[in-house]
C-alpha atoms as a PDB file:
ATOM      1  CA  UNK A   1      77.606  -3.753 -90.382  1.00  0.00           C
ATOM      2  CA  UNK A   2      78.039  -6.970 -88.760  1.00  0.00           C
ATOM      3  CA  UNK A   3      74.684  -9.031 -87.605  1.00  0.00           C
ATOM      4  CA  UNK A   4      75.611  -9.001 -84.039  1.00  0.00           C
ATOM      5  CA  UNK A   5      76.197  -5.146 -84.212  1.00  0.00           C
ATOM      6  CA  UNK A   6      73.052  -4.945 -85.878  1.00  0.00           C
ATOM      7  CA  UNK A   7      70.849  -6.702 -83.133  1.00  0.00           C
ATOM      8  CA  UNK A   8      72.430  -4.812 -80.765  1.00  0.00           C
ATOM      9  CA  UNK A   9      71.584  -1.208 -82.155  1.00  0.00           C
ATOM     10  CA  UNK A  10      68.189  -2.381 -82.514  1.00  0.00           C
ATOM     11  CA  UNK A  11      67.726  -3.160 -79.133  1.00  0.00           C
ATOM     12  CA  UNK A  12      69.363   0.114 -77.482  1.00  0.00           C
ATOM     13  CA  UNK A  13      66.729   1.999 -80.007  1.00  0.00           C
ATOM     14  CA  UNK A  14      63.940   0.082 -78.606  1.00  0.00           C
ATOM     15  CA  UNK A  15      64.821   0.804 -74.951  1.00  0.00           C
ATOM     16  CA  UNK A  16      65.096   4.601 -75.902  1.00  0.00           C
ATOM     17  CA  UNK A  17      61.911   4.232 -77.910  1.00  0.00           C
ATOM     18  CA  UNK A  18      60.243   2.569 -74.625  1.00  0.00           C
ATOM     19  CA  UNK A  19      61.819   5.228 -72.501  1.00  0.00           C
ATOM     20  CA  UNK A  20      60.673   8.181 -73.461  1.00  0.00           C
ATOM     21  CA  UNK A  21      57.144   6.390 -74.082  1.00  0.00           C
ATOM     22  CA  UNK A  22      56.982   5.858 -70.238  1.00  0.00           C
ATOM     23  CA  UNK A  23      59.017   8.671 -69.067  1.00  0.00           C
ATOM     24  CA  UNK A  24      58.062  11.820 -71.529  1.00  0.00           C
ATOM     25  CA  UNK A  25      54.246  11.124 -71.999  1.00  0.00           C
ATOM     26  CA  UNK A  26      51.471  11.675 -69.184  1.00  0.00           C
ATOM     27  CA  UNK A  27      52.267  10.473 -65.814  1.00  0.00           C
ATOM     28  CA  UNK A  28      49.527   7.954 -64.498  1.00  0.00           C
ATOM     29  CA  UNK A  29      47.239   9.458 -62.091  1.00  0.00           C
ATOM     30  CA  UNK A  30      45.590   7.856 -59.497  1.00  0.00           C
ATOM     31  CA  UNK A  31      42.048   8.029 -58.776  1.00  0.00           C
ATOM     32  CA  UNK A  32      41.195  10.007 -55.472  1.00  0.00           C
ATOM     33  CA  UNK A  33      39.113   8.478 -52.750  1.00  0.00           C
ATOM     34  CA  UNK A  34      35.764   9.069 -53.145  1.00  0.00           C
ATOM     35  CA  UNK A  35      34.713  11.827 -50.663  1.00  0.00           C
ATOM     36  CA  UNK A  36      32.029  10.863 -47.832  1.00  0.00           C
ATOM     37  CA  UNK A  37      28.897  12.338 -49.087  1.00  0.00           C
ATOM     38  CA  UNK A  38      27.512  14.867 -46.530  1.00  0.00           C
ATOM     39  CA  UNK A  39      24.323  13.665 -44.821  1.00  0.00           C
ATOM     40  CA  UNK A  40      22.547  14.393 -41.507  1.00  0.00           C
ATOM     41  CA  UNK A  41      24.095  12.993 -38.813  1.00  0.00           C
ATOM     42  CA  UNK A  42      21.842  10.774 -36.794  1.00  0.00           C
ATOM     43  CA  UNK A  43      21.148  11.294 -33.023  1.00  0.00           C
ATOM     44  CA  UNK A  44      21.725   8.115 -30.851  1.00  0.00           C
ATOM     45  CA  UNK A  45      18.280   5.811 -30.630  1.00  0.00           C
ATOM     46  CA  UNK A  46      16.739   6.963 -27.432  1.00  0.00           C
ATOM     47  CA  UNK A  47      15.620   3.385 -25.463  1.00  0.00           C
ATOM     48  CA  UNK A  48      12.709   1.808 -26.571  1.00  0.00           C
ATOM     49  CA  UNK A  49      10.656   2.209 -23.409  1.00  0.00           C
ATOM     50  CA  UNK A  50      11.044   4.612 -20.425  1.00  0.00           C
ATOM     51  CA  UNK A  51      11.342   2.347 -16.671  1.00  0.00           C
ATOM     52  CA  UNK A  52       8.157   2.780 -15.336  1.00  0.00           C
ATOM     53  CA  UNK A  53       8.122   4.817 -11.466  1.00  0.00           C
ATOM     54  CA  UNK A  54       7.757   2.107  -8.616  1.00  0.00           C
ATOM     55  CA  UNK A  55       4.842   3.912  -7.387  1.00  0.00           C
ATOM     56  CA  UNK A  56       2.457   6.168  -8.946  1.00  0.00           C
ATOM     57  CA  UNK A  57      -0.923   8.194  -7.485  1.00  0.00           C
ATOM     58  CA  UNK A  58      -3.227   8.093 -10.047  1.00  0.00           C
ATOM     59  CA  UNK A  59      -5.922   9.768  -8.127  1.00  0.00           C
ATOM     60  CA  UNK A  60      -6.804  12.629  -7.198  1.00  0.00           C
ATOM     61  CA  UNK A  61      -5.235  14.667  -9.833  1.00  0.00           C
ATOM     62  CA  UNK A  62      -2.545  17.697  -9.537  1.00  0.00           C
ATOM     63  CA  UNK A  63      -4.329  20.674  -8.191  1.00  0.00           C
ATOM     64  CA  UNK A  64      -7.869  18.535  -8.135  1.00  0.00           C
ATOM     65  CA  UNK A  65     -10.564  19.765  -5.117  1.00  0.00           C
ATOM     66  CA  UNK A  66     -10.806  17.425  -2.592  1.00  0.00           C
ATOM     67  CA  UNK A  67     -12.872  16.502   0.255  1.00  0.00           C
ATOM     68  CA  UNK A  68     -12.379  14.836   3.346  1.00  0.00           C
ATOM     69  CA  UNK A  69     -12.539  11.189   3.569  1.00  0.00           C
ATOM     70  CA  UNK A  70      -9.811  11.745   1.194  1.00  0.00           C
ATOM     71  CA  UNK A  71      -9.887   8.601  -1.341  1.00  0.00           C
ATOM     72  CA  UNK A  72      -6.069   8.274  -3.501  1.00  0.00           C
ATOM     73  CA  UNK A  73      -5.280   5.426  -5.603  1.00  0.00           C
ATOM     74  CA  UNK A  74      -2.459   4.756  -7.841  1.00  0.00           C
ATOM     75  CA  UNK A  75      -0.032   1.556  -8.792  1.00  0.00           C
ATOM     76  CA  UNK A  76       3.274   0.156  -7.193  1.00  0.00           C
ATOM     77  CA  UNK A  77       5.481  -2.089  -8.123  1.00  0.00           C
ATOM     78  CA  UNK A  78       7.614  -2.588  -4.538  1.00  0.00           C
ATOM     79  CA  UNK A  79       8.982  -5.005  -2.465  1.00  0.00           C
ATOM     80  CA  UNK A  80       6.430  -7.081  -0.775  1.00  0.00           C
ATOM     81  CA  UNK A  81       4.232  -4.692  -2.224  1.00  0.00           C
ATOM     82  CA  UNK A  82       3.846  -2.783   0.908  1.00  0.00           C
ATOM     83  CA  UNK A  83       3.950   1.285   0.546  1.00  0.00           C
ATOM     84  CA  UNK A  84       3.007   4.102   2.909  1.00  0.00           C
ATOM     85  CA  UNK A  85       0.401   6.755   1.935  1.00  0.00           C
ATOM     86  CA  UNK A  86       0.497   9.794   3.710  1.00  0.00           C
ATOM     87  CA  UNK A  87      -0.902  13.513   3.857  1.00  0.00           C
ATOM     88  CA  UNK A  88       0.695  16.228   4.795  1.00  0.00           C
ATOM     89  CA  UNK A  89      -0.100  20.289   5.429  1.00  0.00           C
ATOM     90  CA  UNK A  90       1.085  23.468   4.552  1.00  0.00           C
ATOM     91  CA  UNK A  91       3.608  23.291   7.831  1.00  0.00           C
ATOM     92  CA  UNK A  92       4.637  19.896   6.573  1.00  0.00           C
ATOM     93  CA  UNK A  93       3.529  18.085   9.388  1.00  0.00           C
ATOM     94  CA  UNK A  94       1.587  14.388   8.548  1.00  0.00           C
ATOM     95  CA  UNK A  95      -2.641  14.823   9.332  1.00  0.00           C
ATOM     96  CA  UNK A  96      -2.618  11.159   8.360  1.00  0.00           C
ATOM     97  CA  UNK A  97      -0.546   8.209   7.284  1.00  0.00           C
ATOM     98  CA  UNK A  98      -1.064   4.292   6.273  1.00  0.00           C
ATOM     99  CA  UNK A  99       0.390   1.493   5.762  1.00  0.00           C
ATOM    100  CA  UNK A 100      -1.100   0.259   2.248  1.00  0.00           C
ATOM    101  CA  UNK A 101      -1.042  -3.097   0.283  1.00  0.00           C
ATOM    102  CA  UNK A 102      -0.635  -3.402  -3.522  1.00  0.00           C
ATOM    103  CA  UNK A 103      -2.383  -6.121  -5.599  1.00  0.00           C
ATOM    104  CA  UNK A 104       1.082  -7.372  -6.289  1.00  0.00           C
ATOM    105  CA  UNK A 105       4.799  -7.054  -4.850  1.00  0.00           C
ATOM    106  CA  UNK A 106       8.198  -6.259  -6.886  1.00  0.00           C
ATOM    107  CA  UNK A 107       8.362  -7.508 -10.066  1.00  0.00           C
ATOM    108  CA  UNK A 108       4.703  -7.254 -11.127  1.00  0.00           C
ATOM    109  CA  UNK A 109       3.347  -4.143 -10.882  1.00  0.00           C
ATOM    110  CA  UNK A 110      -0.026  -3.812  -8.531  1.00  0.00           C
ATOM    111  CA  UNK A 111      -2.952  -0.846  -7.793  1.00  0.00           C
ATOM    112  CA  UNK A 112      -3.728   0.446  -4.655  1.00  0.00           C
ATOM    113  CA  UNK A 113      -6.187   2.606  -2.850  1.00  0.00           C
ATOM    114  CA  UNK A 114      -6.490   4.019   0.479  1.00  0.00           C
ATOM    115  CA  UNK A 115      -8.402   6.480   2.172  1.00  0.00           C
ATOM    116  CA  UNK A 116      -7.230   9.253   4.566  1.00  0.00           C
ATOM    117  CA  UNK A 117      -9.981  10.757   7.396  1.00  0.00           C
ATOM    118  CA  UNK A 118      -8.865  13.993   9.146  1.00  0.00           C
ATOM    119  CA  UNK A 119     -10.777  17.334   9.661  1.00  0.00           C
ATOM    120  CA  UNK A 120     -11.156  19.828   7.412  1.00  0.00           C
ATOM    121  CA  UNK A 121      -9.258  22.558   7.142  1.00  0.00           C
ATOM    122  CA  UNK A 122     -11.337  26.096   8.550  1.00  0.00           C
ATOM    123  CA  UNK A 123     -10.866  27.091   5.130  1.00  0.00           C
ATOM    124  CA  UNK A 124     -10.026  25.568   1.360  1.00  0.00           C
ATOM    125  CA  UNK A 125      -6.225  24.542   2.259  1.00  0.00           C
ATOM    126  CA  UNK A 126      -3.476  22.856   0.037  1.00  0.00           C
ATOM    127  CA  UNK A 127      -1.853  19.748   1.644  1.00  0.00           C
ATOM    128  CA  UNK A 128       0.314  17.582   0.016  1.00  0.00           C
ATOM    129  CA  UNK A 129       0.180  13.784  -0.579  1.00  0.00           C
ATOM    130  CA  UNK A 130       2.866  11.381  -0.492  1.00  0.00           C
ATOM    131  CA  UNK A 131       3.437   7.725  -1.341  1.00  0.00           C
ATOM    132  CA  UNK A 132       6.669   6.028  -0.915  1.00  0.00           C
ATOM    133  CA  UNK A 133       7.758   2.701   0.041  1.00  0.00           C
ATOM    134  CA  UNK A 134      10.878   1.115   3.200  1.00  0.00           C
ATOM    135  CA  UNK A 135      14.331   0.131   1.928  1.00  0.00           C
ATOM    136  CA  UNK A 136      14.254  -3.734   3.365  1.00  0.00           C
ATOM    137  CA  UNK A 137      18.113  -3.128   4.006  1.00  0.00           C
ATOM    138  CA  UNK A 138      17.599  -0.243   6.558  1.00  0.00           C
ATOM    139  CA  UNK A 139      13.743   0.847   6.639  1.00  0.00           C
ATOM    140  CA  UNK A 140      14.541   4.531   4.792  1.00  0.00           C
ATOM    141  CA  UNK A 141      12.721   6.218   2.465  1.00  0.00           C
ATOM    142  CA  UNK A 142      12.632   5.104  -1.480  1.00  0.00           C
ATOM    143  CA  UNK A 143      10.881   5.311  -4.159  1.00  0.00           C
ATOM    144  CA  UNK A 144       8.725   8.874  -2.588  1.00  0.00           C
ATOM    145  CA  UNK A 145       6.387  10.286  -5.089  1.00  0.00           C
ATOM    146  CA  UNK A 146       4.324  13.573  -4.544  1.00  0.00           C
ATOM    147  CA  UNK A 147       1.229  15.341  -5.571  1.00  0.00           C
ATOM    148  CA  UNK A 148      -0.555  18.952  -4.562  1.00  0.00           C
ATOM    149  CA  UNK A 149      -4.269  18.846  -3.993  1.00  0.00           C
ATOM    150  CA  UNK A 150      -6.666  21.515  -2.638  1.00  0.00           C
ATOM    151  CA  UNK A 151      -8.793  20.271   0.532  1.00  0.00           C
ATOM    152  CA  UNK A 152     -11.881  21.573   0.873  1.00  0.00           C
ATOM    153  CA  UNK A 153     -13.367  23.062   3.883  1.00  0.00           C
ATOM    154  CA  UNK A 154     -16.975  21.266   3.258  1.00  0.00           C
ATOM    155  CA  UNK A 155     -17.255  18.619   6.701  1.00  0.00           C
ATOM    156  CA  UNK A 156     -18.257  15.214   6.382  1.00  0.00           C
ATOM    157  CA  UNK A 157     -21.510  14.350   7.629  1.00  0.00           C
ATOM    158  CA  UNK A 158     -19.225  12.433  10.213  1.00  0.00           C
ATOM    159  CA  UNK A 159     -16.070  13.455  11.972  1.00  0.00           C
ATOM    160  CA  UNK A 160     -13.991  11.847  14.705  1.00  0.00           C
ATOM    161  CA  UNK A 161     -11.872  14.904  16.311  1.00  0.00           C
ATOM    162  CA  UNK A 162     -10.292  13.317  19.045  1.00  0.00           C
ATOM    163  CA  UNK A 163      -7.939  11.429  18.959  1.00  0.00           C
ATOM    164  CA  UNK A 164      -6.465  11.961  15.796  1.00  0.00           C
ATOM    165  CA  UNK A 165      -5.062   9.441  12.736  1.00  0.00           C
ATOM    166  CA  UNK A 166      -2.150   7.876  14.185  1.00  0.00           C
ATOM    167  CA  UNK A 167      -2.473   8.651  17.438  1.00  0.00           C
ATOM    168  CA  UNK A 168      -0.713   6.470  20.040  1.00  0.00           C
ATOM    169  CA  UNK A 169      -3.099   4.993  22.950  1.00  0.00           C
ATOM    170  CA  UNK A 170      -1.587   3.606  26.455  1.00  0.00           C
ATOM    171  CA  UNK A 171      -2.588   0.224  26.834  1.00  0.00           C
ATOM    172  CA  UNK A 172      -5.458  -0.574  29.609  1.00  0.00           C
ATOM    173  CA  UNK A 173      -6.076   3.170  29.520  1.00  0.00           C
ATOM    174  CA  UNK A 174      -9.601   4.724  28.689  1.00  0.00           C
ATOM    175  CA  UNK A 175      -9.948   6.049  25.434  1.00  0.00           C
ATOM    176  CA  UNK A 176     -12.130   9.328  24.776  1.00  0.00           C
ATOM    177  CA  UNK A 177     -13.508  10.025  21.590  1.00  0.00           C
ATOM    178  CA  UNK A 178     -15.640  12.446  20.343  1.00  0.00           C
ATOM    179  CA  UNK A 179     -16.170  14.909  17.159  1.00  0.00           C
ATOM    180  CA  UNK A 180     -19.323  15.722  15.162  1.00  0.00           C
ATOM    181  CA  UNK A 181     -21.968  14.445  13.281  1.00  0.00           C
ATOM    182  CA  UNK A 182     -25.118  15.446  10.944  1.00  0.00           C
ATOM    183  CA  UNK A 183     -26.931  12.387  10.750  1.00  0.00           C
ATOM    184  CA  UNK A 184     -30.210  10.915  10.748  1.00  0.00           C
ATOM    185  CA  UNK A 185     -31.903  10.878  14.368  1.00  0.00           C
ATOM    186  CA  UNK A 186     -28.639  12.186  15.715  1.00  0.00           C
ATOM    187  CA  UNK A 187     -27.106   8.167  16.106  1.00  0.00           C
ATOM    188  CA  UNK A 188     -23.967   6.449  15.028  1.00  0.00           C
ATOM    189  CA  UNK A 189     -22.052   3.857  16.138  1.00  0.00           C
ATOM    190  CA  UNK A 190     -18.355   3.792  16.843  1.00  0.00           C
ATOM    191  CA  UNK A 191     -15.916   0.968  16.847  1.00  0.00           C
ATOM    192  CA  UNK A 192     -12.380  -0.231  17.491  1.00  0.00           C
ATOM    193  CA  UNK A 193     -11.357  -2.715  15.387  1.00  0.00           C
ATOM    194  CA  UNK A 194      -8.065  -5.134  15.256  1.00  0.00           C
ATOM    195  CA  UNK A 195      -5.874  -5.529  12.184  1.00  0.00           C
ATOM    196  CA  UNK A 196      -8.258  -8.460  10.760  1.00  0.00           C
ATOM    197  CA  UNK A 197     -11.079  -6.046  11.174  1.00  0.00           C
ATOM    198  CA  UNK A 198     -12.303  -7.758  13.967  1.00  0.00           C
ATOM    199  CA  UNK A 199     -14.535  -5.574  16.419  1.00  0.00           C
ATOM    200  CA  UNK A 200     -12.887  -4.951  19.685  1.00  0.00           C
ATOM    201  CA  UNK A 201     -15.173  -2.331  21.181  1.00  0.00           C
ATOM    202  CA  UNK A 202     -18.476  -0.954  20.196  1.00  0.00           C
ATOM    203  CA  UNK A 203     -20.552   2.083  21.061  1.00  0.00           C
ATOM    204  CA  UNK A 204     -23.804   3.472  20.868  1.00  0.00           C
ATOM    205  CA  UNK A 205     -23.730   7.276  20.406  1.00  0.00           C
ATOM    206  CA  UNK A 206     -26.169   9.826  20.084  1.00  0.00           C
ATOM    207  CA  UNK A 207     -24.905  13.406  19.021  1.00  0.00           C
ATOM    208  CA  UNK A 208     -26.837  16.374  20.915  1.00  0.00           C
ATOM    209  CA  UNK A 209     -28.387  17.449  17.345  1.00  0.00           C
ATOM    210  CA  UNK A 210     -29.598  15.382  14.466  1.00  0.00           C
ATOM    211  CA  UNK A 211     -30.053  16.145  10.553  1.00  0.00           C
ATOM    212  CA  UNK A 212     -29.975  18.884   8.960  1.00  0.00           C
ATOM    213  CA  UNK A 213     -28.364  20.228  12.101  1.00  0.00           C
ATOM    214  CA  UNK A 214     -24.917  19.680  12.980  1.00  0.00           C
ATOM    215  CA  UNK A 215     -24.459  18.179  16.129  1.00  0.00           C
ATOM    216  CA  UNK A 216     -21.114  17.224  18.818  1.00  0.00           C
ATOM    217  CA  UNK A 217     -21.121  13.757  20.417  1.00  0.00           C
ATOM    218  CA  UNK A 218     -18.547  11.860  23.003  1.00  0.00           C
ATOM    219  CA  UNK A 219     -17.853   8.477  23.990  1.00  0.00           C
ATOM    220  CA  UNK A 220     -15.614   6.331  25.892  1.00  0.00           C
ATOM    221  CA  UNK A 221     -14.006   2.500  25.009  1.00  0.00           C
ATOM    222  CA  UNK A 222     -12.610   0.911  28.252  1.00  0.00           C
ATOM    223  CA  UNK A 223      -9.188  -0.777  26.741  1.00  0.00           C
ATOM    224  CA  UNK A 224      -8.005  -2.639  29.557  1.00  0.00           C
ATOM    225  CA  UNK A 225      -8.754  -6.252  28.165  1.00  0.00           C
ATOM    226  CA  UNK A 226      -7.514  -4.635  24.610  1.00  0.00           C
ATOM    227  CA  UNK A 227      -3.971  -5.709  24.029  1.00  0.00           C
ATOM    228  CA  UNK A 228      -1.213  -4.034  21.952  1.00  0.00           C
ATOM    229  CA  UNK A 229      -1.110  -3.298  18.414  1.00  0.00           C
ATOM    230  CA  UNK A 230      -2.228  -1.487  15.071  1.00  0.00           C
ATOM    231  CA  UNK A 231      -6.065  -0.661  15.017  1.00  0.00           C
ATOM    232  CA  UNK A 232      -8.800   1.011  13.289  1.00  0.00           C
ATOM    233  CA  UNK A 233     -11.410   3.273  14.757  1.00  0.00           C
ATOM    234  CA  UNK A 234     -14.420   3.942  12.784  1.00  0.00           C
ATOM    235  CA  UNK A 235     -17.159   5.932  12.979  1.00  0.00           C
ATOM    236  CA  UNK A 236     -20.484   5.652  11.060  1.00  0.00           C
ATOM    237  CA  UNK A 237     -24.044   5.851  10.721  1.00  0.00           C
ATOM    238  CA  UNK A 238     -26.564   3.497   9.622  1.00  0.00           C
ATOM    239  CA  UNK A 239     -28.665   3.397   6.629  1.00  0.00           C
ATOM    240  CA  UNK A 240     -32.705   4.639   7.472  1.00  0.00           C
ATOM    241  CA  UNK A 241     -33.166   2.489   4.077  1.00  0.00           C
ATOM    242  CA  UNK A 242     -31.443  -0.872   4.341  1.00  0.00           C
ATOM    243  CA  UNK A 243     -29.533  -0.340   7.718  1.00  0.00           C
ATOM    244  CA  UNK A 244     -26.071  -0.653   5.803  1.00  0.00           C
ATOM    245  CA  UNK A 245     -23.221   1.357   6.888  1.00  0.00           C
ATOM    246  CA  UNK A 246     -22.849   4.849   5.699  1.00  0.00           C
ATOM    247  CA  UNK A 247     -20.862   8.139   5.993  1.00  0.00           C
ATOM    248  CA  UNK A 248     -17.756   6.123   7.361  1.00  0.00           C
ATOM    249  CA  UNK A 249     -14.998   8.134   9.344  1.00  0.00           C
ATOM    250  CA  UNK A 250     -11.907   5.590   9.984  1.00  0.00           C
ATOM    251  CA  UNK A 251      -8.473   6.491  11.258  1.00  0.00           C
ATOM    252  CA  UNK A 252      -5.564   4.146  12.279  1.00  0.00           C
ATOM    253  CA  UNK A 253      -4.264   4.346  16.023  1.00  0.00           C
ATOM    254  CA  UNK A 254      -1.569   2.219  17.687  1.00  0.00           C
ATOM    255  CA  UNK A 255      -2.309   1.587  21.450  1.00  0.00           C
ATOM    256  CA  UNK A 256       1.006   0.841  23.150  1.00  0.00           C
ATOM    257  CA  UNK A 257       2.486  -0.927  26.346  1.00  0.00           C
END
């Protein structure tokens, strides 16, 4: 056989040798993706803190027993820190609202406390507090927060009846007032007093019964040099020990042109 015919046989036998090696043996496999591995799937991180409420009460607690002076404290974090505390009854009607300052306006959350004189209820009555504060855009409503107390029907050793919190008082009129009072040798004084707690008018009063009795008294404050705005009228006795004032009875009024 010639050489040349030679190399050439040898090659065709190695390509049909090297054929049927790739072709007639195992086909390669490929190696499947690993599958995930089941595993509990994790809920998305709830926020590290919760936004605190603009305005809290604090006290008195849900349901609590209260009596009348009612005292309510809580925090507030509100614009110009000013809120509005404010009780109401069963028929939803306010027995007594103020205008309250925080320690510290929006942005750094403040306390507050107020109190709230009214008279009892005849008997044990719910009522309903609210604090909330004014949208400076439009004066509405924000930021209202509630809480459900129980008002006892026990009296205060001192109560003004007439006129009641809030009560709007024509300018340069007379103003009556009168309620009750169980208090040592029957006396107490009552006062009007401007928004920098400045004393306006003064009384002496004497109530037609004196501890352990309960007894009624009425006065009258001549407002005619008294000029318009937001005041407080107090009642209270005096201490028979040191002569400081005791069994307070304040309520905000508004006299008006």
């Amino acid at each position: 056989m010639p050489r040349r015919l030679h190399i050439l046989l040898l090659i065709a036998i190695s390509v049909a040798l090297s054929a049927c090696s790739s072709g007639g043996g195992a086909s390669a496999t490929s190696t499947p993706a690993p599958r995930p591995t089941p595993g509990t799937r994790t809920a998305p991180s709830p926020a590290a803190t919760t936004a605190a409420s603009a305005i809290s009460i604090d006290e008195p607690r849900a349901g609590a027993s209260v009596r009348v002076p009612l005292v309510i404290s809580g925090a507030a974090n509100v614009f110009e820190a000013v809120l509005f505390v404010q009780v109401t009854g069963v028929d939803g009607r306010a027995l007594c609202e103020r205008r309250v300052q925080a320690t510290s306006g929006t942005g750094t959350p403040g306390t507050w406390a107020t109190i709230m004189a009214f008279p009892p209820p005849a008997s044990p009555a719910p009522v309903t507090i609210r604090a909330f504060s004014r949208s400076p855009r439009d004066g509405s409503e924000e930021n209202a927060v509630t809480r459900s107390v129980q008002v006892s029907a026990e009296p205060p050793a001192i109560i003004i009846a007439e006129p009641r919190c809030n009560t709007d008082i024509a300018q340069g009129s007379t103003l009556t007032v009168n309620g009750t009072a169980r208090v040592f040798e029957a006396t107490l004084m009552v006062e009007l007093r401007d928004a920098a707690g400045v004393v306006v008018k003064t009384a002496l009063v004497t109530a037609d019964a004196g501890a352990p009795d309960t007894g009624h008294w009425s006065t009258t404050l001549d407002l005619a040099t008294v000029v318009a705005g937001a005041y407080e009228l107090v009642a209270y006795s005096t201490s028979a020990r040191d002569g400081s004032p005791e069994n307070i009875f304040a309520i905000p009024v508004r006299i008006t042109v």
